[in-house]
Every structure is written in structure tokens, then in C-alpha cells.
N, C-alpha and C. Protein backbone atom coordinates (compact mmCIF):
# COMPACT_ATOMS: atom_id res chain seq x y z
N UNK A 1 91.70 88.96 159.24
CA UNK A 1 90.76 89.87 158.63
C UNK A 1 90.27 90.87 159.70
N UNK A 2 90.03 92.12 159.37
CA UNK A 2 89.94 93.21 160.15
C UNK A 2 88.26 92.80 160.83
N UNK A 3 87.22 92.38 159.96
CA UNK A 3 86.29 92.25 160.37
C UNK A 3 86.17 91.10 161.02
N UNK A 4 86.62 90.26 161.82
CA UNK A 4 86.98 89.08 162.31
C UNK A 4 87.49 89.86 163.96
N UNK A 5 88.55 90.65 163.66
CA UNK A 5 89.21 91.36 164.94
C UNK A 5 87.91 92.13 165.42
N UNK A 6 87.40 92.82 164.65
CA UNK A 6 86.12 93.89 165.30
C UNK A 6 85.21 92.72 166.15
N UNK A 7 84.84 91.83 165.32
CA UNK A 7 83.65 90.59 165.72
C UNK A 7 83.71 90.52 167.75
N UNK A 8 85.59 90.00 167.29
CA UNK A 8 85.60 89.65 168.88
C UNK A 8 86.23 90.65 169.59
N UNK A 9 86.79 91.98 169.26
CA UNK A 9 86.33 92.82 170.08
C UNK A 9 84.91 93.41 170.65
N UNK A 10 83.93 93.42 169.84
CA UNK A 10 82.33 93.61 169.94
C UNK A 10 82.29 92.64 170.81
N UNK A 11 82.76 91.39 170.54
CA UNK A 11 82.10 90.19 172.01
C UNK A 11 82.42 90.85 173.10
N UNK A 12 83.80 90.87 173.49
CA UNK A 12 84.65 91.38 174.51
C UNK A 12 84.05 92.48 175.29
N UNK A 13 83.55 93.55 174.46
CA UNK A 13 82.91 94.56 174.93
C UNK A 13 81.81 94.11 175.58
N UNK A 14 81.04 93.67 174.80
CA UNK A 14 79.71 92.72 175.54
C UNK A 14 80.02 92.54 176.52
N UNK A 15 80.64 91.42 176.43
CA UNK A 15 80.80 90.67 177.68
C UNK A 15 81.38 91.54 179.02
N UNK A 16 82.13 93.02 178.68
CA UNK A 16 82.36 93.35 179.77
C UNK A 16 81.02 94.89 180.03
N UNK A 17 79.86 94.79 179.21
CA UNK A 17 79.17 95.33 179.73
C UNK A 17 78.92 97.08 178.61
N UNK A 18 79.81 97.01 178.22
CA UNK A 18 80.82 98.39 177.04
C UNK A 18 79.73 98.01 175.82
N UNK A 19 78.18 98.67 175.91
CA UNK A 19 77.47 98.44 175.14
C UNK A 19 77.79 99.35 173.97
N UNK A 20 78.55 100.38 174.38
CA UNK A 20 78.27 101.65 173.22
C UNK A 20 79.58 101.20 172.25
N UNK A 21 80.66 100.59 173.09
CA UNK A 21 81.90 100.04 172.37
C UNK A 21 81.76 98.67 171.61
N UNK A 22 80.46 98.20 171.83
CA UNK A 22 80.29 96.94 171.38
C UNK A 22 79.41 97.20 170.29
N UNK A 23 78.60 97.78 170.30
CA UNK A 23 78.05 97.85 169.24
C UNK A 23 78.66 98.71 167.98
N UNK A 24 79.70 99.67 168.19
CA UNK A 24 80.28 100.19 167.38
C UNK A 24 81.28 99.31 166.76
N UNK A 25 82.10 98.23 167.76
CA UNK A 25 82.83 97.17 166.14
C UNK A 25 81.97 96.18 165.77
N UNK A 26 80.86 95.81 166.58
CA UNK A 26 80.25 95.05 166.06
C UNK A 26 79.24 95.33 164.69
N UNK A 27 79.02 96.58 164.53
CA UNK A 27 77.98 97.08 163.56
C UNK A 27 79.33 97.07 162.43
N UNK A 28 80.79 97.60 163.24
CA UNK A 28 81.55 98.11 161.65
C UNK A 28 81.92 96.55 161.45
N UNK A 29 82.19 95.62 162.05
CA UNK A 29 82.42 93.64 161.24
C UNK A 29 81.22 93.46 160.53
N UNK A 30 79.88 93.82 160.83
CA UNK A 30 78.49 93.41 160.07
C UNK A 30 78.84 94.42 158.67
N UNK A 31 79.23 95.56 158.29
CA UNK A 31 79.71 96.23 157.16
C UNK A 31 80.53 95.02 156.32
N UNK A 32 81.62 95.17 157.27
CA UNK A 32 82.93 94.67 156.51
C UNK A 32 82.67 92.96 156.04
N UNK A 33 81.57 92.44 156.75
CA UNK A 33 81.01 91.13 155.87
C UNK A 33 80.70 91.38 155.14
N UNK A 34 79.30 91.97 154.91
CA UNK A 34 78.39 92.40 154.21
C UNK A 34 79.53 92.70 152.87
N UNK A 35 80.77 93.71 152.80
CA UNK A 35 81.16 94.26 151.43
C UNK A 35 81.86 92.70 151.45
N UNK A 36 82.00 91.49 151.92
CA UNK A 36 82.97 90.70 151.51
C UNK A 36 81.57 89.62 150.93
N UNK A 37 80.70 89.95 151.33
CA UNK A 37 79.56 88.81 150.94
C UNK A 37 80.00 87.74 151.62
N UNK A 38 80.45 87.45 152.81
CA UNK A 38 80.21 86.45 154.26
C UNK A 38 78.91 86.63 154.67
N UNK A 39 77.65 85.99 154.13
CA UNK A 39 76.73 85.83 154.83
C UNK A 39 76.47 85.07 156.48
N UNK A 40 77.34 84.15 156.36
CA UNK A 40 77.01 83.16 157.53
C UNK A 40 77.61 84.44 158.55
N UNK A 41 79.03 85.01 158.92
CA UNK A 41 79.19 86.07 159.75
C UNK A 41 78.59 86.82 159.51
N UNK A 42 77.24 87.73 158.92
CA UNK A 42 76.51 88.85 158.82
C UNK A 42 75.50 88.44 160.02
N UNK A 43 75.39 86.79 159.80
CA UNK A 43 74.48 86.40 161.12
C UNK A 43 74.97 85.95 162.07
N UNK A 44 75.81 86.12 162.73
CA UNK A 44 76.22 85.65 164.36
C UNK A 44 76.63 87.16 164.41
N UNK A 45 76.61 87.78 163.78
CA UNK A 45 76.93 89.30 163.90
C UNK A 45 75.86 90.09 164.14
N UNK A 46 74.63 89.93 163.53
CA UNK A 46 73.47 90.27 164.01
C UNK A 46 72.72 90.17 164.76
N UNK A 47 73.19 88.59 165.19
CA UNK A 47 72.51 88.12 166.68
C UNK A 47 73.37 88.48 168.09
N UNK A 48 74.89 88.96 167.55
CA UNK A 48 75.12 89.92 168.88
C UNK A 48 74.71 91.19 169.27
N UNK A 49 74.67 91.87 167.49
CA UNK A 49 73.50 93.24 167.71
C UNK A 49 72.24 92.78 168.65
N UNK A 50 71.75 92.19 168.30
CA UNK A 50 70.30 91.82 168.82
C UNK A 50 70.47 91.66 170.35
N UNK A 51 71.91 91.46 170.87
CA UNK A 51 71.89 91.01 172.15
C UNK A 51 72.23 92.43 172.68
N UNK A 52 72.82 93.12 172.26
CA UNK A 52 73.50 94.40 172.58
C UNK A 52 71.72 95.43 172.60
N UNK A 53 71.10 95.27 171.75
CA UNK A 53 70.08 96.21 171.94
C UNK A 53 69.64 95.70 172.95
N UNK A 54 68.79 94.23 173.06
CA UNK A 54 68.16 93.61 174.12
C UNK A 54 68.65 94.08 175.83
N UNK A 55 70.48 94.35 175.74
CA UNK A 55 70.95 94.42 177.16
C UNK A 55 71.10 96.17 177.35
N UNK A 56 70.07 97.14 176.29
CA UNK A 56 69.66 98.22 176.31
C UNK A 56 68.08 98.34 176.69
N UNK A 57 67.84 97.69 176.54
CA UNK A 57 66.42 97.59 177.00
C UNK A 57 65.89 97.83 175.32
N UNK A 58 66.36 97.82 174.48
CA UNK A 58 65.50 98.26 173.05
C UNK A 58 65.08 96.83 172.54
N UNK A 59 63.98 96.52 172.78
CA UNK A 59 63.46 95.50 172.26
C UNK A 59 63.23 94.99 171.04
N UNK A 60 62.25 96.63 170.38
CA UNK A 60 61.94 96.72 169.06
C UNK A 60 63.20 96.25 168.33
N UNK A 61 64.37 97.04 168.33
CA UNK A 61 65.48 96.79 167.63
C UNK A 61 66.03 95.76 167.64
N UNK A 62 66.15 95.03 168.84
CA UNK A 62 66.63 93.59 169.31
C UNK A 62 65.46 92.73 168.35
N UNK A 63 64.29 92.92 168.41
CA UNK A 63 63.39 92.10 166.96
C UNK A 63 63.47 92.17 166.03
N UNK A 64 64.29 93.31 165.62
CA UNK A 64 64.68 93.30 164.47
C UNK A 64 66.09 92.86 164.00
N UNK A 65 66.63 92.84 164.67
CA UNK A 65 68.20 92.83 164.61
C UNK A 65 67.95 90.61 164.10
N UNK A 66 67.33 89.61 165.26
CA UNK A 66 67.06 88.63 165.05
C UNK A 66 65.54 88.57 163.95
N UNK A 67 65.20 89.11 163.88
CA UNK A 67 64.48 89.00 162.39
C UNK A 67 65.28 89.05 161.13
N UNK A 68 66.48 89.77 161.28
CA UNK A 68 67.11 90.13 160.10
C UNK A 68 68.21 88.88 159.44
N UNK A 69 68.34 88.52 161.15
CA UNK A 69 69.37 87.48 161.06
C UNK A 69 68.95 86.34 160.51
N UNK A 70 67.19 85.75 161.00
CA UNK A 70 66.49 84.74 160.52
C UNK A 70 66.48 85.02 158.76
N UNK A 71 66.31 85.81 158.88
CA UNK A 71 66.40 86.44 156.84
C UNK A 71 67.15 85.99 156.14
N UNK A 72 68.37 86.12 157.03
CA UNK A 72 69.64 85.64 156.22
C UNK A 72 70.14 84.16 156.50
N UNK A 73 69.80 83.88 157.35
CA UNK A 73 69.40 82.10 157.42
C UNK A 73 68.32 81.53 156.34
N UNK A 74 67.57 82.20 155.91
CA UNK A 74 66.82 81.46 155.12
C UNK A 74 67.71 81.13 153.96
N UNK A 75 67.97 82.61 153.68
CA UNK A 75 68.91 83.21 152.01
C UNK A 75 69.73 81.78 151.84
N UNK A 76 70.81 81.93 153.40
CA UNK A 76 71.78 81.14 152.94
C UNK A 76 71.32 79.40 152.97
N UNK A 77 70.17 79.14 153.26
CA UNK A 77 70.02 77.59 153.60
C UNK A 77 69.73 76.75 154.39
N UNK A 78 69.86 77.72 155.79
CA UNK A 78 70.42 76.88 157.20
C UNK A 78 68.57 77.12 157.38
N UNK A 79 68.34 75.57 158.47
CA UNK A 79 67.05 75.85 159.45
C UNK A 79 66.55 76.75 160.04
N UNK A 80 65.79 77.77 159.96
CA UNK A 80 65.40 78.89 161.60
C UNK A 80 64.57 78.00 162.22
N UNK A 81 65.26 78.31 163.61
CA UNK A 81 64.84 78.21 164.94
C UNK A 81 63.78 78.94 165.41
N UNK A 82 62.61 78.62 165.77
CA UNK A 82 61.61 79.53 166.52
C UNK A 82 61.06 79.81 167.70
């Protein structure tokens, strides 16, 4: 699945620092869940957004990015962590 390939290219990027490249497949895999209705990947997808703003210094967004994700942990069932 294409949004699966973006996921861990977005890691990859991360991990090598390529914030602007990371957040661009990582935002287009959070789409391409989202139209497949994969909730559980909308959230490990959001919590790498959240890491990608955070290693921008954007905080606000990084609270939101893991606020959004806790959202969708509720939806789907799972525990949030606090």
C-alpha cells in the first residue's frame, strides 16, 4: 500500500533529520489512511507528525498533532496514556 511506503519513508526522513521531507509523506500516509478509514495508522501517523513539529521547535502544533492522536484512541477503543 502506497500509504504504508510514505509511513516509512516519513520515518526515514525523521530519523535522518529531513524534517520538511518527513513531514510531507508523512502528512500524505495520514490522507491516504484517513480515505481508507485505517484509524489505528491515522495514529502512529500523527504521533510522528507530533514528533516532526516538536523536532521544529513548534510545540503548539506538536499538542496538537498528540491531542488529535489521543482523539482517535479514544474513537477506536484503545487506553490513552497521560
Amino acid at each position: 500500500m502506497l500509504a504504508d511506503a510514505r509511513k516509512l519513508e516519513g520515518d526515514a526522513q525523521l530519523q535522518l533529520a529531513e524534517l520538511d521531507a518527513a513531514w510531507e509523506a508523512l502528512d500524505e500516509a495520514r490522507k491516504l489512511y484517513a480515505a481508507a478509514g485505517d484509524k489505528l495508522k491515522m495514529i502512529h501517523v500523527s504521533q510522528y507528525l507530533a514528533v516532526v513539529s516538536l523536532e521544529r521547535g513548534l510545540y503548539d502544533e506538536a499538542f496538537e498533532k498528540y491531542d488529535m492522536a489521543a482523539a482517535l484512541k479514544s474513537q477506536a477503543g484503545q487506553k490513552v496514556q497521560a
